[in-house]
Protein backbone atom coordinates (compact mmCIF):
# COMPACT_ATOMS: atom_id res chain seq x y z
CA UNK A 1 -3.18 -0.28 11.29
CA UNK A 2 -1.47 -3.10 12.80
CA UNK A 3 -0.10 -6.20 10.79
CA UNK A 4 1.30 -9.53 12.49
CA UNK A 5 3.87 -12.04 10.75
CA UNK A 6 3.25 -15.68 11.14
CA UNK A 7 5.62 -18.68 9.17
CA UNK A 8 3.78 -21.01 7.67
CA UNK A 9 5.30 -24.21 7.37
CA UNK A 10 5.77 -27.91 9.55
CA UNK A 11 8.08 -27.65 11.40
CA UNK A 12 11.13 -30.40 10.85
CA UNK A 13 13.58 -31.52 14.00
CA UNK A 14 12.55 -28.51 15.72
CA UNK A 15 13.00 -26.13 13.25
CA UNK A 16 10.11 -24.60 11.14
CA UNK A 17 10.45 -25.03 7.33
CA UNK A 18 8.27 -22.58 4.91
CA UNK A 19 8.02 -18.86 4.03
CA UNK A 20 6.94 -15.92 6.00
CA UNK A 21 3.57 -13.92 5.47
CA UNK A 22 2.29 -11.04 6.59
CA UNK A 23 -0.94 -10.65 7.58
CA UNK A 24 -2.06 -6.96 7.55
CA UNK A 25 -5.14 -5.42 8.90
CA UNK A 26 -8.64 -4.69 6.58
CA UNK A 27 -10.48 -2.21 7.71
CA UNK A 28 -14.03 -2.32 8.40
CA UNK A 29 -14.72 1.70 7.34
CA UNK A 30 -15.07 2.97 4.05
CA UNK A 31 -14.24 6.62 4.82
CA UNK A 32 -11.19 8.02 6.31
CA UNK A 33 -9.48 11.07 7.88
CA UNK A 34 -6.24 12.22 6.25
CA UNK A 35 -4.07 10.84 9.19
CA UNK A 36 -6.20 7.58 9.06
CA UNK A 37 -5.73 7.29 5.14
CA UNK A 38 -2.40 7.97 4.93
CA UNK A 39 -1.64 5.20 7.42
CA UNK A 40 -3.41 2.97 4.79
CA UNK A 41 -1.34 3.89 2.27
CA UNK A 42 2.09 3.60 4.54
CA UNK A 43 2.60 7.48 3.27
CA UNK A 44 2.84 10.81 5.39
CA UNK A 45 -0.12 12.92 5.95
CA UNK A 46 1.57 15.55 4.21
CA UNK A 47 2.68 13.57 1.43
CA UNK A 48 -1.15 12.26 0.85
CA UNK A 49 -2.02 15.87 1.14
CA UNK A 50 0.41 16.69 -2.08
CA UNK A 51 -1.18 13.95 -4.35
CA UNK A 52 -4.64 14.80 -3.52
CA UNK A 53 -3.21 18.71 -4.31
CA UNK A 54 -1.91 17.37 -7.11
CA UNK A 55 -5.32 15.08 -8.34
CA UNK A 56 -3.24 12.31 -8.01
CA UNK A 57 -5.67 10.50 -5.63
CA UNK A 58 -9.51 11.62 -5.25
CA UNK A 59 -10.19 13.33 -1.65
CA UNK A 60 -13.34 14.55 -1.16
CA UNK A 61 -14.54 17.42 1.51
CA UNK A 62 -17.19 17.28 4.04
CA UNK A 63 -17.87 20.02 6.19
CA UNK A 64 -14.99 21.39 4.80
CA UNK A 65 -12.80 18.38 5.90
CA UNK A 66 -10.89 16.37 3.36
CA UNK A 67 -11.44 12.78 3.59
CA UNK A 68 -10.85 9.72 1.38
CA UNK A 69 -12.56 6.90 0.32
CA UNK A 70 -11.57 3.06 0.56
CA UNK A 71 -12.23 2.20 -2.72
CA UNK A 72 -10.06 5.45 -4.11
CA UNK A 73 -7.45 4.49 -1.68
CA UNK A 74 -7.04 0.87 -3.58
CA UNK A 75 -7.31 2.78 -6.74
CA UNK A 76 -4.50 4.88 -6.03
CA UNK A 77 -2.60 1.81 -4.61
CA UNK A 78 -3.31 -0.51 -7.52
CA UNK A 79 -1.99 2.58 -10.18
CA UNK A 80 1.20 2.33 -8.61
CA UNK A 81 4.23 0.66 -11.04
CA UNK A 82 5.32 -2.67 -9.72
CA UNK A 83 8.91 -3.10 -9.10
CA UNK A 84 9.05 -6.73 -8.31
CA UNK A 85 11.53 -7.72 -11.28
CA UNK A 86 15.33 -8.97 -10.07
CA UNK A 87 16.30 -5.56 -11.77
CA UNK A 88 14.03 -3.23 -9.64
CA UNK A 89 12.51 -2.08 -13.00
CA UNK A 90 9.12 -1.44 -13.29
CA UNK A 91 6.71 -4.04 -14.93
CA UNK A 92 9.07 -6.97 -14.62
CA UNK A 93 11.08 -5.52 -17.83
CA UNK A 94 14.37 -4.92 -18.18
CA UNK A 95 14.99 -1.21 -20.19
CA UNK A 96 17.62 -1.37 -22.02
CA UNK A 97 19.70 1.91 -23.15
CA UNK A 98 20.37 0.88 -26.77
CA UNK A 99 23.95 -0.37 -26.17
């Protein structure tokens, strides 16, 4: 998977004004190899091999191969809590302790 990072902006006496993005790389394949999924994910092969283990994401076997399947791959991704809050809590809450 390869990503590129372009600013997006005008630039303004030389220097450019705006915000970074990221542009990543969708593939064009549905079904993936271990090494290729995990690559997807930004994970170790091992570590996707643990959450399939685990039924944490669906892998499926042909010819007595595990592979993975885009769709299940975004499932898995979109399951994940979002720690985007100032606080690094999940769900853009803070949790307070009762004091």
């Amino acid at each position: 998977m390869s990503s590129h990072r372009i600013e997006e902006g005008s630039r303004l006496s030389g220097q450019m004004v705006g915000k970074l993005v990221t542009l990543i790389h969708v593939p064009n394949q549905r079904l993936f190899k271990t090494k290729e999924a995990a690559q997807y994910l930004g994970i170790h092969e091992d570590t996707l091999r643990t959450y399939a283990d685990l039924d944490q994401i669906t892998a499926r076997r042909i010819n007595n191969r595990r592979v993975f399947i885009l769709e299940d791959l975004d499932a898995f991704i979109d399951s994940l809590p979002c720690y985007d809050s100032p606080g690094g809590k999940p769900g853009g809450k803070e949790i307070s302790n009762g004091s």
